[in-house]
Protein backbone atom coordinates (compact mmCIF):
# COMPACT_ATOMS: atom_id res chain seq x y z
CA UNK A 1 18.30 316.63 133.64
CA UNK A 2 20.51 319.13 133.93
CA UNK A 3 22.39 320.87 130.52
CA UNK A 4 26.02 319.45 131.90
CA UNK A 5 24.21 315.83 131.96
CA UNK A 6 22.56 316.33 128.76
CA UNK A 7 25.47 317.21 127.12
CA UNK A 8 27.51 313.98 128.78
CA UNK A 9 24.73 311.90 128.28
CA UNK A 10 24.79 312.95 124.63
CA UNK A 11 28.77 311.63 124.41
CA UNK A 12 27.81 308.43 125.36
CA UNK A 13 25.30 306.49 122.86
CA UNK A 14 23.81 303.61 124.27
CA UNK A 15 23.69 304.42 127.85
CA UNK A 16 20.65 305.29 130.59
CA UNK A 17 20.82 308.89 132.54
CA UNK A 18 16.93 308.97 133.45
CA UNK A 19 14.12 306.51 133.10
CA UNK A 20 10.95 308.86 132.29
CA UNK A 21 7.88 308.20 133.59
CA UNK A 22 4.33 310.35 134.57
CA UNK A 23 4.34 307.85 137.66
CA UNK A 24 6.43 310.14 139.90
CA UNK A 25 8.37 307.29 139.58
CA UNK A 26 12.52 307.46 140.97
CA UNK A 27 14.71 304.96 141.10
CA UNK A 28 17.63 305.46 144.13
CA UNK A 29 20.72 303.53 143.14
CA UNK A 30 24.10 302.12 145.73
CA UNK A 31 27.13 301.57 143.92
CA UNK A 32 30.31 298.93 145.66
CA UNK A 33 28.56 296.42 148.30
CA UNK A 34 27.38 294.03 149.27
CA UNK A 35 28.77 294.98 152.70
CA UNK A 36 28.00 293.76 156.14
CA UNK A 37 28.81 296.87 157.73
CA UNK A 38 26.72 299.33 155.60
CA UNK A 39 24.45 297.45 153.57
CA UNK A 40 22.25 296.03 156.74
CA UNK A 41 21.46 299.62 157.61
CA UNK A 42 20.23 300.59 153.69
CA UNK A 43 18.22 297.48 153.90
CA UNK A 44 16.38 298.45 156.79
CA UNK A 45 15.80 302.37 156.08
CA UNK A 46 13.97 301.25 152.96
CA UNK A 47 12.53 298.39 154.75
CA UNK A 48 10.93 301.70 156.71
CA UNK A 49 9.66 303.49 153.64
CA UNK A 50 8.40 300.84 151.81
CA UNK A 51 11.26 301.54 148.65
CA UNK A 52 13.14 299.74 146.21
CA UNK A 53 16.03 300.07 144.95
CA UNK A 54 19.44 298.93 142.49
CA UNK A 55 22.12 297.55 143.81
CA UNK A 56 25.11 297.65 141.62
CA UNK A 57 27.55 294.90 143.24
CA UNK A 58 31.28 294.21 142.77
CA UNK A 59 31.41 290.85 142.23
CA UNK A 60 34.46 289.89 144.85
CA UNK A 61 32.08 291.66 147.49
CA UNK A 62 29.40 289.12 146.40
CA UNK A 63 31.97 286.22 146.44
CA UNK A 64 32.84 287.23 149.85
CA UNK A 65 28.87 287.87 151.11
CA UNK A 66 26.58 285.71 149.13
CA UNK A 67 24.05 285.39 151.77
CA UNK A 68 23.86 289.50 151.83
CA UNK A 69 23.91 289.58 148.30
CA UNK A 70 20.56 286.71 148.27
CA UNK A 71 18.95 289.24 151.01
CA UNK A 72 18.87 292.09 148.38
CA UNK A 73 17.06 290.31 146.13
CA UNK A 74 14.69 288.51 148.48
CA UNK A 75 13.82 291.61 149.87
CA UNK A 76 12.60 292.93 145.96
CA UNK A 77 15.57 295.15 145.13
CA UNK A 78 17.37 294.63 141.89
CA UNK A 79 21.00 294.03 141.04
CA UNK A 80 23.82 295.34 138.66
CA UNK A 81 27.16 294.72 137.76
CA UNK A 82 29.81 296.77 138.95
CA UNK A 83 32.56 294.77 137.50
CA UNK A 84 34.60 291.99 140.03
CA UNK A 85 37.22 294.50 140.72
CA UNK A 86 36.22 298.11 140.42
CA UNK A 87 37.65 299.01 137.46
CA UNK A 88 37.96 302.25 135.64
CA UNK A 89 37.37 301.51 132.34
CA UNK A 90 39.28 304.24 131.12
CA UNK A 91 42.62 303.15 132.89
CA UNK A 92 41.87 298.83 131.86
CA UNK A 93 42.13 297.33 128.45
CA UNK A 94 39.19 295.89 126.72
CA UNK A 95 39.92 292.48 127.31
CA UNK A 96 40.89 292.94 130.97
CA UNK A 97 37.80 294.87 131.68
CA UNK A 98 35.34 291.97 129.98
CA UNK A 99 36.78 289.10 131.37
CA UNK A 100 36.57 291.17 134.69
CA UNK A 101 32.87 292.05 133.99
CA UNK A 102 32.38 288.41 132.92
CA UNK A 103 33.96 286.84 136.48
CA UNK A 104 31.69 289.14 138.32
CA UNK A 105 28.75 287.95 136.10
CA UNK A 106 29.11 284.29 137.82
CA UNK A 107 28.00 286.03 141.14
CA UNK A 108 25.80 288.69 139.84
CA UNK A 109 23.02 287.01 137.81
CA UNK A 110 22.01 290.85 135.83
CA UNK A 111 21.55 292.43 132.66
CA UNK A 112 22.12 296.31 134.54
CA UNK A 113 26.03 297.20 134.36
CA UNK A 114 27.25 300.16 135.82
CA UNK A 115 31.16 301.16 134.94
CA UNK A 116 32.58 301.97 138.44
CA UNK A 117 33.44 306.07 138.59
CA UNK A 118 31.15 306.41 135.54
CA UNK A 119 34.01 306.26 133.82
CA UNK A 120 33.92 303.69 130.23
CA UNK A 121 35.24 303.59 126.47
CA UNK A 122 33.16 304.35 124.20
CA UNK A 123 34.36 300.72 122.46
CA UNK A 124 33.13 299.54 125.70
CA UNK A 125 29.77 300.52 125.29
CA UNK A 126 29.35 299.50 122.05
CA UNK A 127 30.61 295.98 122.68
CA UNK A 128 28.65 295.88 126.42
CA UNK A 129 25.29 296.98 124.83
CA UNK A 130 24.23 293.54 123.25
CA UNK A 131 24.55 291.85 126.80
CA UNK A 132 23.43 294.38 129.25
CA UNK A 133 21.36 298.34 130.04
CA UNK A 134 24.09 300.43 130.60
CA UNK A 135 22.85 302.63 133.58
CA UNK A 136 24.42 305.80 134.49
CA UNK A 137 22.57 308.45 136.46
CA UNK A 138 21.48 312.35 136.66
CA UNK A 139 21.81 312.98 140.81
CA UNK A 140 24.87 312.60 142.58
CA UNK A 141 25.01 312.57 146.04
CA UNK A 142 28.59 312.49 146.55
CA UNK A 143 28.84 310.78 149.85
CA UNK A 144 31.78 309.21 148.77
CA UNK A 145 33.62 312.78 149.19
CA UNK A 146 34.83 313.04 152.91
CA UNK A 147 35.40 316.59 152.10
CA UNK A 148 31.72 317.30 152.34
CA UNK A 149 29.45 317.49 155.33
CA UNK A 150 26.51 315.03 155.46
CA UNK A 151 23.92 318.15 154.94
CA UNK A 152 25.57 319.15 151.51
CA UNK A 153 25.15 315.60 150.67
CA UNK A 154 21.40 315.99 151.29
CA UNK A 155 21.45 319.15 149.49
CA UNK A 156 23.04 317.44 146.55
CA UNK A 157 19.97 315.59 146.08
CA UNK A 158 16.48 316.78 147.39
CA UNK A 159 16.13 319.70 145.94
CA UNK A 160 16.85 318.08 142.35
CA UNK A 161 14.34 315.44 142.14
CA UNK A 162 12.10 314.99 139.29
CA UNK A 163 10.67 311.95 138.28
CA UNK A 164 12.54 309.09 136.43
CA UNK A 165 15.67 310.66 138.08
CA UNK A 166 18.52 307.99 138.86
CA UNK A 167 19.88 308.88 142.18
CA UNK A 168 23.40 307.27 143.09
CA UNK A 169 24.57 306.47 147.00
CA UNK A 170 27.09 303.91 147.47
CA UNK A 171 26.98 300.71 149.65
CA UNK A 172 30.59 301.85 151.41
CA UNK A 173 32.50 302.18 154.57
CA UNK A 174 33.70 305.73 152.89
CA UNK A 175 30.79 307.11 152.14
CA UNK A 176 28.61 305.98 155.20
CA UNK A 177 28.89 308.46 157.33
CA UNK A 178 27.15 311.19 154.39
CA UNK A 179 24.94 308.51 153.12
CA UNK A 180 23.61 307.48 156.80
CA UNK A 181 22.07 311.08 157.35
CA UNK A 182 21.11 311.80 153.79
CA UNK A 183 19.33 308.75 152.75
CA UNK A 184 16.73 308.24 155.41
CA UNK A 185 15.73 312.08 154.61
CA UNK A 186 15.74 311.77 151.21
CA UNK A 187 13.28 308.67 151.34
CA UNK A 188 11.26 310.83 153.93
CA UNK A 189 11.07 314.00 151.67
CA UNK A 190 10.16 311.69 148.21
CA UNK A 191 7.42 310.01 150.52
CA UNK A 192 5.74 313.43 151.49
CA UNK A 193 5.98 314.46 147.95
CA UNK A 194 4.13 311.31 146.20
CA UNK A 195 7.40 309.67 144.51
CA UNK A 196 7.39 306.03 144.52
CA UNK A 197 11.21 304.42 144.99
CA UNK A 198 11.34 301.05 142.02
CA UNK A 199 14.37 298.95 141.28
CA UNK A 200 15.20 299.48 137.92
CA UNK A 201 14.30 296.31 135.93
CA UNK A 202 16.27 295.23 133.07
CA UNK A 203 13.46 294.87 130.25
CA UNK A 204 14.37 295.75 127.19
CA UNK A 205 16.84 298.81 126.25
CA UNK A 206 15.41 302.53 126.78
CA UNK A 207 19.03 304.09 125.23
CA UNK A 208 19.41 307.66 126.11
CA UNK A 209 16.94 309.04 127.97
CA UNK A 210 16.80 312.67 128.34
């Protein structure tokens, strides 16, 4: 992890940045579907490298594709909750932001959250910890930026990777023209290299990993 994450990660008590491991172990994340558009294609690129991965869903896209949403986790890939309606938790009162994460909790049967932009109180986290493993990440890719050409958003990530690094793409109409290109060459380059892609499971609470 790199010294700006250590020092964010070390703001925010409670929370997962990197899952470490000595299995070369790596754990690709998509923030914002399901999505019939995208989400097909992600499916079948790690169909073709034999990966898993989390999918942290907003709950009104799973209201809207439940069938998509059932694929995911048919298809061994774990879920997270992204909140019903993409909020910023920095921008949403307490009590708007629960009942929000709790709607999109009757859709999304997980104990992963993941505050949409990163972006949380810290009286968030402490009341969010009892219920669920608060999972940030240490790679960006950044497809979501149109200002950036799909081989910086490959270059964002490969040369990075270490294992139990959380890697973050996003399940989106906006970002799929970056994330298209860089995904099925970042699964390519991880399988060369011996990492294994696993969902992250939600056992237990591994707080703060550095």
């Amino acid at each position: 992890m790199s010294s700006l994450y250590k020092i964010i990660a070390s703001l925010f008590p409670y929370t997962v940045w990197r899952i470490p491991n000595s299995k070369r172990e790596v754990y690709i994340t998509f923030d914002d579907g399901p999505n019939p558009e995208t989400t097909p294609f992600i499916l079948e690129t790690l169909k073709n490298f034999n990966a898993k991965a989390t999918f942290f869903c907003i709950g009104k896209n799973v209201d809207r594709n439940p069938e998509l949403y059932q694929k995911l986790i048919n298809e061994g890939h774990s879920t997270g909750n992204h909140t019903y309606s993409h909020l910023k938790g920095w921008k949403t009162n307490n009590k708007e932001y629960f009942e929000d994460i709790d709607l999109a909790s009757h859709y999304i049967d997980s104990k992963l959250f993941r505050p949409p932009y990163g972006r949380i109180k810290l009286s968030q986290i402490r009341r969010l910890r009892h219920d669920y493993r608060l999972i940030f990440w240490n790679i960006l890719s950044q497809d979501y930026l149109e200002t950036i050409t799909p081989e910086k958003c490959l270059n964002n990530v490969i040369p990075h990777v270490k294992s139990g690094d959380i890697i973050v793409f996003h399940d989106s109409l906006k970002a799929f023209p970056r994330m298209s290109y860089a995904l099925p060459k970042v699964l390519e380059f991880l399988q060369k290299n011996g990492f294994v892609c696993c969902p992250i499971i939600p056992i237990g609470h591994r707080y703060l990993q550095l």
